[in-house]
C-alpha atoms as a PDB file:
ATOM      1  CA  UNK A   1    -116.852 -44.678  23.704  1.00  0.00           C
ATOM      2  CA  UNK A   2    -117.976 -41.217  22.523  1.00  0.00           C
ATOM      3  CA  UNK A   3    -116.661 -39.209  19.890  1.00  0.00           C
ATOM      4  CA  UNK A   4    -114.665 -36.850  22.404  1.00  0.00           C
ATOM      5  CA  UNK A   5    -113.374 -40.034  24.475  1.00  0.00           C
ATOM      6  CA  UNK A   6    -112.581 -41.763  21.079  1.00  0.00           C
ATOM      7  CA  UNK A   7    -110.258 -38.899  19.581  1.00  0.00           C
ATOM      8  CA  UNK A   8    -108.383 -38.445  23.258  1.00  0.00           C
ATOM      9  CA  UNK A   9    -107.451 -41.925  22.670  1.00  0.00           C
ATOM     10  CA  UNK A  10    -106.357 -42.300  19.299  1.00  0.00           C
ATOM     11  CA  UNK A  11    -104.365 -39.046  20.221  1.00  0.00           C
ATOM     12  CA  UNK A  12    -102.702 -40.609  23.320  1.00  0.00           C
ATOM     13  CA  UNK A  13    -101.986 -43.954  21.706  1.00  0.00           C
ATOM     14  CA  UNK A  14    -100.295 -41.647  18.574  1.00  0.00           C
ATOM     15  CA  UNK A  15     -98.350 -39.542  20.807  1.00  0.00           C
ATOM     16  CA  UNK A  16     -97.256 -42.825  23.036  1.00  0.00           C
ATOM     17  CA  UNK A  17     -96.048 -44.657  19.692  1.00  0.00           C
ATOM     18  CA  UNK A  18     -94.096 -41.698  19.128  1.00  0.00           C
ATOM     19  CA  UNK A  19     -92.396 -41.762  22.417  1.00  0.00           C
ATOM     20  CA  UNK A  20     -92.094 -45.334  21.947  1.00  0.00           C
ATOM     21  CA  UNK A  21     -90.448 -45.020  19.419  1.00  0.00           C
ATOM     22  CA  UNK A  22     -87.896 -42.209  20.492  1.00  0.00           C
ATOM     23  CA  UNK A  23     -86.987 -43.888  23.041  1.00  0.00           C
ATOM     24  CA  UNK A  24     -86.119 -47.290  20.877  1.00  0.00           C
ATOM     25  CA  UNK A  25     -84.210 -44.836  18.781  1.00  0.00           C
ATOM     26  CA  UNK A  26     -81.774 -43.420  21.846  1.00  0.00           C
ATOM     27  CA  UNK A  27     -81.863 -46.376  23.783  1.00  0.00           C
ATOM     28  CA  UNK A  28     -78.654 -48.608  23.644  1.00  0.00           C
ATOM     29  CA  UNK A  29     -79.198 -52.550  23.426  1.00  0.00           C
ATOM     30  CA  UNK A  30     -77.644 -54.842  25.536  1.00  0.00           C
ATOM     31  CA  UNK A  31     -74.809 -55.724  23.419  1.00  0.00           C
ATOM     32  CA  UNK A  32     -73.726 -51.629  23.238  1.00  0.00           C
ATOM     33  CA  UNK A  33     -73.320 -51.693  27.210  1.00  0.00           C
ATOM     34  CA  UNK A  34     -69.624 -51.850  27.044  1.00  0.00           C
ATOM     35  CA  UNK A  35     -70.034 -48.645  24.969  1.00  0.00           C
ATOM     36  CA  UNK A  36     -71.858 -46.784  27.016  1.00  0.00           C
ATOM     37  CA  UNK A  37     -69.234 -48.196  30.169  1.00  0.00           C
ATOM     38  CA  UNK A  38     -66.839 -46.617  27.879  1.00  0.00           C
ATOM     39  CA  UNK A  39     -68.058 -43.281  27.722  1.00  0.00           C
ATOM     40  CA  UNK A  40     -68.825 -42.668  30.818  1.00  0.00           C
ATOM     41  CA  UNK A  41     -65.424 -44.080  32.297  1.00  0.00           C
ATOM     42  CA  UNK A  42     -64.109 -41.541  28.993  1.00  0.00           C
ATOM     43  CA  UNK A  43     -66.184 -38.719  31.072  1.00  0.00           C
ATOM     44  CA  UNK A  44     -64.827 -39.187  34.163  1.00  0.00           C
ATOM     45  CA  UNK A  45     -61.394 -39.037  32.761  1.00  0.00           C
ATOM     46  CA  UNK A  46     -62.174 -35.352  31.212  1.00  0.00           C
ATOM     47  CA  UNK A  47     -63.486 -34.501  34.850  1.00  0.00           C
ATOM     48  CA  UNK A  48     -60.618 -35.406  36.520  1.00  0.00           C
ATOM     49  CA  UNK A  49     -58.580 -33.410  33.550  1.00  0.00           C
ATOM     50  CA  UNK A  50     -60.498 -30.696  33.121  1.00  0.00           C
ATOM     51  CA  UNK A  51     -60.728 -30.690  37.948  1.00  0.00           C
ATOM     52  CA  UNK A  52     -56.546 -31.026  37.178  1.00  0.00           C
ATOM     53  CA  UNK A  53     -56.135 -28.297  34.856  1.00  0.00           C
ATOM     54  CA  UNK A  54     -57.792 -26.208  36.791  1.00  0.00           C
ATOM     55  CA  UNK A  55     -56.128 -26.717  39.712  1.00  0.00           C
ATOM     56  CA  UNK A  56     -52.590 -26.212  38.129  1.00  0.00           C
ATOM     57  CA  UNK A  57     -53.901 -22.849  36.647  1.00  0.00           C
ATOM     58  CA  UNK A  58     -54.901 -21.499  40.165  1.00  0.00           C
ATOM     59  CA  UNK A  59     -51.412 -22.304  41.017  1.00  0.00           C
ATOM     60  CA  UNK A  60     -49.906 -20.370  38.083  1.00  0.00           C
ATOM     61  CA  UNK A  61     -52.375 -17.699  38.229  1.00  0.00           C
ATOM     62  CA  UNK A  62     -52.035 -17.256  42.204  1.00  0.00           C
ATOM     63  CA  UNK A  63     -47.494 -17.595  41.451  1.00  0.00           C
ATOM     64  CA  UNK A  64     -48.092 -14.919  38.544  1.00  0.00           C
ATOM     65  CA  UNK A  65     -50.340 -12.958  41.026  1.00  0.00           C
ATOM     66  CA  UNK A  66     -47.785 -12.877  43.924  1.00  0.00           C
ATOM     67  CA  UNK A  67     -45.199 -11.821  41.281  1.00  0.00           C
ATOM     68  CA  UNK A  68     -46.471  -9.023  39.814  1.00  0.00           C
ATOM     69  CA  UNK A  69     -47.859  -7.661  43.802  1.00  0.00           C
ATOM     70  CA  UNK A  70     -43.646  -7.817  44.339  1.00  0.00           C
ATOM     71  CA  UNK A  71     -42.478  -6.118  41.035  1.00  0.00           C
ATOM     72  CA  UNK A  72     -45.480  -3.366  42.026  1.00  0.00           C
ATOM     73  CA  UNK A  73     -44.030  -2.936  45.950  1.00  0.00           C
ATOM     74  CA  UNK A  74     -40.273  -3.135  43.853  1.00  0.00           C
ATOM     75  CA  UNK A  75     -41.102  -0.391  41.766  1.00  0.00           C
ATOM     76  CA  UNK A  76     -42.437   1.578  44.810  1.00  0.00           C
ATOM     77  CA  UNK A  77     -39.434   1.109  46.623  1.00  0.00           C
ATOM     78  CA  UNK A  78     -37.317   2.264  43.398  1.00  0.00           C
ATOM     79  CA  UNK A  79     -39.773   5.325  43.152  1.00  0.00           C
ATOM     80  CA  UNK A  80     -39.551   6.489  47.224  1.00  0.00           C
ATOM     81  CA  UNK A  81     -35.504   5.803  46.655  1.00  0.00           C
ATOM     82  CA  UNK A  82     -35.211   7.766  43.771  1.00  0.00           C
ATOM     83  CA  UNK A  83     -37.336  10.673  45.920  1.00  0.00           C
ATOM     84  CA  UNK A  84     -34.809  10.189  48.470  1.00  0.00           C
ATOM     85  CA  UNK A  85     -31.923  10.652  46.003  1.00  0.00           C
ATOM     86  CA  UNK A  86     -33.308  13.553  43.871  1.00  0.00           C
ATOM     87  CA  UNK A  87     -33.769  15.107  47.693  1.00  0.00           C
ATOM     88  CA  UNK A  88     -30.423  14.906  48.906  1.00  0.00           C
ATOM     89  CA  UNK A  89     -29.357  15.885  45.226  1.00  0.00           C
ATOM     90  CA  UNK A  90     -31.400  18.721  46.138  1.00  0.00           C
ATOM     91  CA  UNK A  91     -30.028  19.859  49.240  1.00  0.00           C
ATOM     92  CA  UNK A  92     -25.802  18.381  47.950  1.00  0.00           C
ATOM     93  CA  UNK A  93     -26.200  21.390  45.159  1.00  0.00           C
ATOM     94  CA  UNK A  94     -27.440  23.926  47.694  1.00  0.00           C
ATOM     95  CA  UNK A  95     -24.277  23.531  49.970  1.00  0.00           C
ATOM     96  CA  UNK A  96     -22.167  23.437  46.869  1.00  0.00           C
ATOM     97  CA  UNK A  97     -23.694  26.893  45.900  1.00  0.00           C
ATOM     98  CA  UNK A  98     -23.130  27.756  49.268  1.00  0.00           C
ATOM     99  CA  UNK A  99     -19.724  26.906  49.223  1.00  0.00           C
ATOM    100  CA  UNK A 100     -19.062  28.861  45.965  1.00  0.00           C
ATOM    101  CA  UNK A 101     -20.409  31.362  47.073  1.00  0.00           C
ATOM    102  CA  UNK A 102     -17.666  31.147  50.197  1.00  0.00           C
ATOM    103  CA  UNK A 103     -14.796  30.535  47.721  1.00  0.00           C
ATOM    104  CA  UNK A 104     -15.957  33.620  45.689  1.00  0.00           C
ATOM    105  CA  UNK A 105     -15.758  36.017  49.101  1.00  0.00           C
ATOM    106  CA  UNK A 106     -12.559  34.011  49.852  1.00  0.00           C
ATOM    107  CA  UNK A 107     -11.529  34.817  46.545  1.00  0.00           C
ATOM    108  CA  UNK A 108     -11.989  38.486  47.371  1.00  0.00           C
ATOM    109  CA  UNK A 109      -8.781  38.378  49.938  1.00  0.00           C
ATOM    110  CA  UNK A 110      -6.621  36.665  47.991  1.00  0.00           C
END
């Protein structure tokens, strides 16, 4: 092997060991299966909690949502009534100035 050839090698082999290595590190043994069955039947469990909590919060949020759109259209209705009423309050103390003002001439011939 040349020089060149030589140093690829012992550079491959070094950086394989250290992979090799790694990878004994992470890697579970046999006997830890029941562990790592564990954990993932543990992460599944915080899907399906997480997927339920979720769910449940749409349900509030969308309740809370539908709420609030009929205390806005309440408060509308409140508003246009209270229009209504300040408009006929309007017009009820223009015929009662009308109608003192026909007592006063009435007044007149008494």
């Amino acid at each position: 092997m040349n020089h060149s050839h030589k140093t690829a090698y012992t550079e491959l082999k070094s950086m394989y060991d250290e992979l090799q290595s790694y990878l004994d590190s992470v890697m579970l043994d046999p006997e830890d299966e029941s562990l790592l069955l564990q954990c993932e039947l543990l992460g599944d469990q915080i899907f399906a909690y997480n997927a339920a909590i979720l769910k449940n919060n749409s349900v509030i949020l969308a309740k809370g949502q539908g709420s609030l759109k009929e205390l806005i259209n309440q408060a509308k209705d409140a508003k246009e009534e209270l229009k209504s009423a300040e408009d006929k309050v309007k017009v009820l103390a223009q015929v009662a100035n009308a109608v003192d003002k026909v007592l006063a001439q009435l007044a007149k011939f008494l």
